[in-house]
Protein backbone atom coordinates (compact mmCIF):
# COMPACT_ATOMS: atom_id res chain seq x y z
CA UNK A 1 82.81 95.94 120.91
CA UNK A 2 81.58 94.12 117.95
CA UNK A 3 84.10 93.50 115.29
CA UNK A 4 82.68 94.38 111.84
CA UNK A 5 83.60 95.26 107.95
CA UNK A 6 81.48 98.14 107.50
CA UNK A 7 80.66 99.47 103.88
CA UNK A 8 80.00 103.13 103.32
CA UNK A 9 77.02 102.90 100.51
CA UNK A 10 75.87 105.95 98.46
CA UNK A 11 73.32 103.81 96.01
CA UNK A 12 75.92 104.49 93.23
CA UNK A 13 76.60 101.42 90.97
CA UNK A 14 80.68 102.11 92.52
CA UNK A 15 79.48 101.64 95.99
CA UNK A 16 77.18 99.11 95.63
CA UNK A 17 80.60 96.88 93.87
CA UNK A 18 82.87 97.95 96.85
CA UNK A 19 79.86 96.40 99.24
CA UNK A 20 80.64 92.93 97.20
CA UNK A 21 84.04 92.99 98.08
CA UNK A 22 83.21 94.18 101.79
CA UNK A 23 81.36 91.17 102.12
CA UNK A 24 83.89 88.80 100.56
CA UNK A 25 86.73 90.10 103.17
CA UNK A 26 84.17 90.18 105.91
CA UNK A 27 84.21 86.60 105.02
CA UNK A 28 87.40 86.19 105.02
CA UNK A 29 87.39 88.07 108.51
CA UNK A 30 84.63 86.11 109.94
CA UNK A 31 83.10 88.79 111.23
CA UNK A 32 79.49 90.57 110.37
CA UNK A 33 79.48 93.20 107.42
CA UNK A 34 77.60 96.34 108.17
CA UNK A 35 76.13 98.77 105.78
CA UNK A 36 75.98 101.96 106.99
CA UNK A 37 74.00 104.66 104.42
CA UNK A 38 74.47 108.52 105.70
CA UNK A 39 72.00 110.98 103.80
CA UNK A 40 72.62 114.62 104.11
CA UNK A 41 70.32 116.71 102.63
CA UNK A 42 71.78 119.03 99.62
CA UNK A 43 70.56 122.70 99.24
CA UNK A 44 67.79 122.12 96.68
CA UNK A 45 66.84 118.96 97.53
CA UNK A 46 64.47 120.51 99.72
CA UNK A 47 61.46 121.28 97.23
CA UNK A 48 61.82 118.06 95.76
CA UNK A 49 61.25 116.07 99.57
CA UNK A 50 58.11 118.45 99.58
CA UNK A 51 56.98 117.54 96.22
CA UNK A 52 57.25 113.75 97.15
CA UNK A 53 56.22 113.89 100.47
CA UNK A 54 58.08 113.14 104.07
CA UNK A 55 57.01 109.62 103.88
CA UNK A 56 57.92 108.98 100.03
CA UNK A 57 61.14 110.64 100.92
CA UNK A 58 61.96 108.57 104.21
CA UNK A 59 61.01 105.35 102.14
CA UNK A 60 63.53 105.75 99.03
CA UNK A 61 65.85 106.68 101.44
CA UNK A 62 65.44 103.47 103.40
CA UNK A 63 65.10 101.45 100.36
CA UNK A 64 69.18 101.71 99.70
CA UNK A 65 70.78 100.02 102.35
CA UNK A 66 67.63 97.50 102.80
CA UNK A 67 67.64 96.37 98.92
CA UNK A 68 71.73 96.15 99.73
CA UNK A 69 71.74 93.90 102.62
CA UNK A 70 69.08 91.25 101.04
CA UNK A 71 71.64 90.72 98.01
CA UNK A 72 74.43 90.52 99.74
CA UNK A 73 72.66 87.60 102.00
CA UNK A 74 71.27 86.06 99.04
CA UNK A 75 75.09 85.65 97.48
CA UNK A 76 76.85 85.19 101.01
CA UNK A 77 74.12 83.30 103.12
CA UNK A 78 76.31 82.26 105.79
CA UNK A 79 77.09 85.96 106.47
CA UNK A 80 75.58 88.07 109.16
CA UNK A 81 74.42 91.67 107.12
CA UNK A 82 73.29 94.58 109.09
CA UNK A 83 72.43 97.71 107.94
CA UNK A 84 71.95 101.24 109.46
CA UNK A 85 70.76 104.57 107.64
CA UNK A 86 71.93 107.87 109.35
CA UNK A 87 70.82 111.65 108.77
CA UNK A 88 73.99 114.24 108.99
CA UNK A 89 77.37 114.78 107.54
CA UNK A 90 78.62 112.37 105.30
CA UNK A 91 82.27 112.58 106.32
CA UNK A 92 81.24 113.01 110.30
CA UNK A 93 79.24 109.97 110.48
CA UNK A 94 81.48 107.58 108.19
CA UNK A 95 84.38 108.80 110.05
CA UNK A 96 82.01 107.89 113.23
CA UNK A 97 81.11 104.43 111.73
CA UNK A 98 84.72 103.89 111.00
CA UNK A 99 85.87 103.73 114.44
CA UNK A 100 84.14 100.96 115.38
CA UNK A 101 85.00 98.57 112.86
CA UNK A 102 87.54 96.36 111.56
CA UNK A 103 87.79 98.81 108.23
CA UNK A 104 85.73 100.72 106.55
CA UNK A 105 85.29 100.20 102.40
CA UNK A 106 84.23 102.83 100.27
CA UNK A 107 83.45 102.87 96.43
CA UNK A 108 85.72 104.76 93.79
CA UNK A 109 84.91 105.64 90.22
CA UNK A 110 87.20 104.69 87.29
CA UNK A 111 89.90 106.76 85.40
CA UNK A 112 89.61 110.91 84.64
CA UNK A 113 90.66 112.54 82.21
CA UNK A 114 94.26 112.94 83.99
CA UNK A 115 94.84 109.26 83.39
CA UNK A 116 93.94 109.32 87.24
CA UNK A 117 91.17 107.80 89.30
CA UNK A 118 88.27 109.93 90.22
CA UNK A 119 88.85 110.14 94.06
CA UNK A 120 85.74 111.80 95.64
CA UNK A 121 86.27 114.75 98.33
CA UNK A 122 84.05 112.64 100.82
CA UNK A 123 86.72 109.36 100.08
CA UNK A 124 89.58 111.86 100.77
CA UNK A 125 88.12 113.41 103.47
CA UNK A 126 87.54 110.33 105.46
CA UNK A 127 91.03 108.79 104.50
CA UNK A 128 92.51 111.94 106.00
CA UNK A 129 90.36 111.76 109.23
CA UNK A 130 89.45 108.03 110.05
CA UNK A 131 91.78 106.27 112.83
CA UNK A 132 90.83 103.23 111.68
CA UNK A 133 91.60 101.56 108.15
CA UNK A 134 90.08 102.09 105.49
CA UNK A 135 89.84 100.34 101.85
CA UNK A 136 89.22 102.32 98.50
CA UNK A 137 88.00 99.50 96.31
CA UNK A 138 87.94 100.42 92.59
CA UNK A 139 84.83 99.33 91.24
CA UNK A 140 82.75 99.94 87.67
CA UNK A 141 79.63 97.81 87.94
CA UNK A 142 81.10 94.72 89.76
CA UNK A 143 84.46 95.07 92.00
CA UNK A 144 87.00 93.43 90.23
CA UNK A 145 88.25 90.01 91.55
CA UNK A 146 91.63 89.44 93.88
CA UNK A 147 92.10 85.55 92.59
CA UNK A 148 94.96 84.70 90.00
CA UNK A 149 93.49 83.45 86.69
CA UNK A 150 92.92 79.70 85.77
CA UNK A 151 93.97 77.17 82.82
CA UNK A 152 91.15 79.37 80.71
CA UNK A 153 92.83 82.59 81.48
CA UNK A 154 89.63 83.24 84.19
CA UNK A 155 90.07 85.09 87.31
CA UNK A 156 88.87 82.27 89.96
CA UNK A 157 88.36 81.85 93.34
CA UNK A 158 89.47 78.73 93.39
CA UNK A 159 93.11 79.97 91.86
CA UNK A 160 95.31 81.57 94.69
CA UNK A 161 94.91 85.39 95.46
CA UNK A 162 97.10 87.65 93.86
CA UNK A 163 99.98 89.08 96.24
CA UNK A 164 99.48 91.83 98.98
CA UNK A 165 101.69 94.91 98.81
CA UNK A 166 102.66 97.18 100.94
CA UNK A 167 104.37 100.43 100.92
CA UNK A 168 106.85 100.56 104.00
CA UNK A 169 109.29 103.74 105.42
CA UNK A 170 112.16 101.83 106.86
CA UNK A 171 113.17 104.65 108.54
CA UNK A 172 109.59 104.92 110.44
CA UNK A 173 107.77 101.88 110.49
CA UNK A 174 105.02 101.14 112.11
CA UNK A 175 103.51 98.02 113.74
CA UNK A 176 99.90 98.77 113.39
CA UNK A 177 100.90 98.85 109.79
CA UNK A 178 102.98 95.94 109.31
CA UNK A 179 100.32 93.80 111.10
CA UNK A 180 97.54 94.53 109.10
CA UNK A 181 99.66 94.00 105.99
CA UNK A 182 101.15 90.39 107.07
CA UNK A 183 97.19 89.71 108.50
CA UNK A 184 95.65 90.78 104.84
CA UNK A 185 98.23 88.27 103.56
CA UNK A 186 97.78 85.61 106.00
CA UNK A 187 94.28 85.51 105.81
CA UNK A 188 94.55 85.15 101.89
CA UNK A 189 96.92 82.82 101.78
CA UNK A 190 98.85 85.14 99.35
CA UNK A 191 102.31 86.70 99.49
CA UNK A 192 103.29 89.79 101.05
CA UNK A 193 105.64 91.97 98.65
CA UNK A 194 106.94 94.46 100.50
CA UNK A 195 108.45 97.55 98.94
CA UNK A 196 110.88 100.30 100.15
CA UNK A 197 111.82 103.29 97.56
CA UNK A 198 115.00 105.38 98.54
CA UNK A 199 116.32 108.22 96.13
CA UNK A 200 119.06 108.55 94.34
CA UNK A 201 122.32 109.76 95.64
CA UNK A 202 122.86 113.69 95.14
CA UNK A 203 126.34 112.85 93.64
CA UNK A 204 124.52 110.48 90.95
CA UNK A 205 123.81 113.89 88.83
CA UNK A 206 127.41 114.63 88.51
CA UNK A 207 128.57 111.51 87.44
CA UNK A 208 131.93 111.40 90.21
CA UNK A 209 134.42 108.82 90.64
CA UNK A 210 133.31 106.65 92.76
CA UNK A 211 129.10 106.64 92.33
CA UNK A 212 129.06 103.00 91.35
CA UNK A 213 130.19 102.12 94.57
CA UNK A 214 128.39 104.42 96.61
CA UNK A 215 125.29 103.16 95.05
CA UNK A 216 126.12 99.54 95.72
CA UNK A 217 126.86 100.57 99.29
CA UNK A 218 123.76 102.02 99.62
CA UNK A 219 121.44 99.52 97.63
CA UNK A 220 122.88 96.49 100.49
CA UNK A 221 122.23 99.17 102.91
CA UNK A 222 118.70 99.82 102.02
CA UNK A 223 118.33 96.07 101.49
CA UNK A 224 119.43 94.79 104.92
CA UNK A 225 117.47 97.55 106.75
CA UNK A 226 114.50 96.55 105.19
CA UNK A 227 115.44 92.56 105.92
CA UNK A 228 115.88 93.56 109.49
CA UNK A 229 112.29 95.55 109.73
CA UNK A 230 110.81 92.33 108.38
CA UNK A 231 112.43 89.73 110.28
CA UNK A 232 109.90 89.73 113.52
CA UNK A 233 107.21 89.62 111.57
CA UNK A 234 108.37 86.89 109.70
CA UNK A 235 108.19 85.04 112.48
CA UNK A 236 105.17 85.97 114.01
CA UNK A 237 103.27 84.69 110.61
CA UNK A 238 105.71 81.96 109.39
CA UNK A 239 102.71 81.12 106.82
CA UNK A 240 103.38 84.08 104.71
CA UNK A 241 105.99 84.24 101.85
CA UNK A 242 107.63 87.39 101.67
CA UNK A 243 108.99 89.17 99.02
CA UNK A 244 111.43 92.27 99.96
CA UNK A 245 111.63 94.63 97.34
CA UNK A 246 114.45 97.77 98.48
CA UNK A 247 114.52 99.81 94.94
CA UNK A 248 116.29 102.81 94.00
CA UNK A 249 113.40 105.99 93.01
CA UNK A 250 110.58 107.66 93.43
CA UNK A 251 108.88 105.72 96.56
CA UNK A 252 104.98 106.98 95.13
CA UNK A 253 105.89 105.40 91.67
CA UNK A 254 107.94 102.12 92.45
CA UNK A 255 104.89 101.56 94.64
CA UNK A 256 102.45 101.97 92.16
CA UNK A 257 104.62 100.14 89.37
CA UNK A 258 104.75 97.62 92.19
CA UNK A 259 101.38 97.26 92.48
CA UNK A 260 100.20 96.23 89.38
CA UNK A 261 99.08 92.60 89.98
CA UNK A 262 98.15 92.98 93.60
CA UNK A 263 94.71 91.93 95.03
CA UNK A 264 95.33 94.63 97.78
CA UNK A 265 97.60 97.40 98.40
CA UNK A 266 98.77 98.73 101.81
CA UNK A 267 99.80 102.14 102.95
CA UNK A 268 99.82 103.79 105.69
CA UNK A 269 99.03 107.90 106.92
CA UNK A 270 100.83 108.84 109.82
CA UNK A 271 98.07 111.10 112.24
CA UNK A 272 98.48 114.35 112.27
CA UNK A 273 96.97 117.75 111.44
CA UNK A 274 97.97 120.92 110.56
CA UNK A 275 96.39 124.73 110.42
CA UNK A 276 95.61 123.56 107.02
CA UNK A 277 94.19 120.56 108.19
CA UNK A 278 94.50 116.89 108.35
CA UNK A 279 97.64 115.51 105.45
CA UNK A 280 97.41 111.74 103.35
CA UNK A 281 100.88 112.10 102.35
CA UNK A 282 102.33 112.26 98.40
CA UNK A 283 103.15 108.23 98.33
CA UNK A 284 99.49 107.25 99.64
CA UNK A 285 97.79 110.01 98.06
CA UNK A 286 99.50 108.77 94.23
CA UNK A 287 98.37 105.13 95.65
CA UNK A 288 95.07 106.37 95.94
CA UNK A 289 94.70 108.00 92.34
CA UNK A 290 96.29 105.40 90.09
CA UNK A 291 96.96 102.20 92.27
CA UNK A 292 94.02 99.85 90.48
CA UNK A 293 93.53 97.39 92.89
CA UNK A 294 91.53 98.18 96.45
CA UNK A 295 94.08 100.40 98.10
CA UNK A 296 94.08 100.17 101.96
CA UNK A 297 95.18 103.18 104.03
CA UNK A 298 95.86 102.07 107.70
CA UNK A 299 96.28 105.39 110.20
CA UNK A 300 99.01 105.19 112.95
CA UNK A 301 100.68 107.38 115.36
């Protein structure tokens, strides 16, 4: 199967930014980016296909992921750019698309009015679904950049990338996870911060004899379970400076908090579904909506 970074494009200005950075970590990858288009026809839209014609139609349709692909080779020549248009569900197909590549990038708008990002139903329906990773890049008209800034204050690529973080469960973690995490880092030459949130004590609210203790006991608890998660991978990518961060709170807003100077965040969603469908969980789903950096959700058993 060929290996790919496959961008989900819509033609909006967002999507069109998250298909820069899609090419920049296919390079990074070395491996081809695809651009996949999927165009499902909206009730209405109907009488204005007849009005333009089948052909006229087809053609503007086509016109997306074509005009795509030629500027993404003309500002990454030495990457291989394929793209595909597709008639049918959005979600189905991307989902579809998803499943045969590396990751799958899609295109998120800036904040709402909740001091939130605008996450799309088609984003959060594919995050829920997709068994394979995929990256929620926040873009405006140009995805922002991952490199620290120079001696003029500049965002670079030749300055180092900013550090990869990742939200970990010690209790349940998971190697599909923790290997795309360290492999994000690796291939960045960036640090890994890794960060575990565990709650408060119950007897903390009453203020007992004793608390300070109990929360010191707990806090080297916390800390050495996370060091001992950690410690193969450390060896399996001896490259990658790690930074363990075990913190006392709420795990959804240490990890955003965390996450504030990160080129890439990583979370995971565990599969499952339920009668009322498939769940994101509350830590990736606040990731999602006010992490700023490209958030990526990796799907495990």
């Amino acid at each position: 199967m060929l290996r790919t970074v496959t961008i989900g494009l819509d033609g909006s200005p967002e999507s069109r930014a998250a298909a820069e950075w899609a090419a920049r970590e296919a390079t990074l990858r070395a491996v081809p980016l695809k651009i996949v288009h999927v165009w499902e026809q909206v009730p209405g839209h109907g009488a204005e296909a007849a009005l333009l014609g089948p052909e006229t139609d087809q053609h503007w349709i086509e016109r997306i992921p074509h005009e795509a692909a030629e500027g993404i080779r003309q500002s990454h020549p030495g990457l291989e750019v394929t793209s595909e248009q597709l008639r049918g569900s959005v979600v189905d197909l991307l989902c579809e698309a998803a499943g045969s590549a590396d990751l799958l990038v899609l295109g998120s708008r800036g904040f709402g009015a909740i001091g939130g990002f605008v996450v799309g139903s088609v984003s959060l329906s594919v995050v829920a679904r997709a068994e394979r990773p995929v990256v929620l890049v926040r873009a405006g008209e140009q995805a922002a950049d991952e490199h620290e800034t120079d001696q003029a204050g500049v965002p670079s690529a030749e300055a180092p990338f900013r550090p990869v973080v990742l939200g970990l469960d010690t209790d349940d973690p998971d190697d599909t996870l923790l290997e795309f995490a360290f492999d994000a880092a690796a291939r960045r030459e960036a640090s890994l911060r890794v960060v575990h949130g565990w709650p408060e004590p119950p007897t903390s609210f009453y203020r007992f004899p004793g608390d300070a203790e109990l929360y010191d006991a707990l806090e080297r608890r916390h800390a050495a379970a996370l060091t001992e998660v950690l410690r193969p991978w450390r060896q399996k990518f001896p490259g990658v400076e790690v930074i363990e961060a075990s913190r006392c709170g709420n795990a959804a807003q240490i990890l955003v908090n965390s996450s504030r100077d990160a080129s890439l965040a990583v979370v995971g969603r565990r599969i499952r579904t339920s009668h009322l469908g498939a769940h994101i969980g509350h830590v990736t789903h606040a990731a999602l909506h006010h992490i700023t950096a490209p958030v990526a959700v990796v799907a495990h058993s």
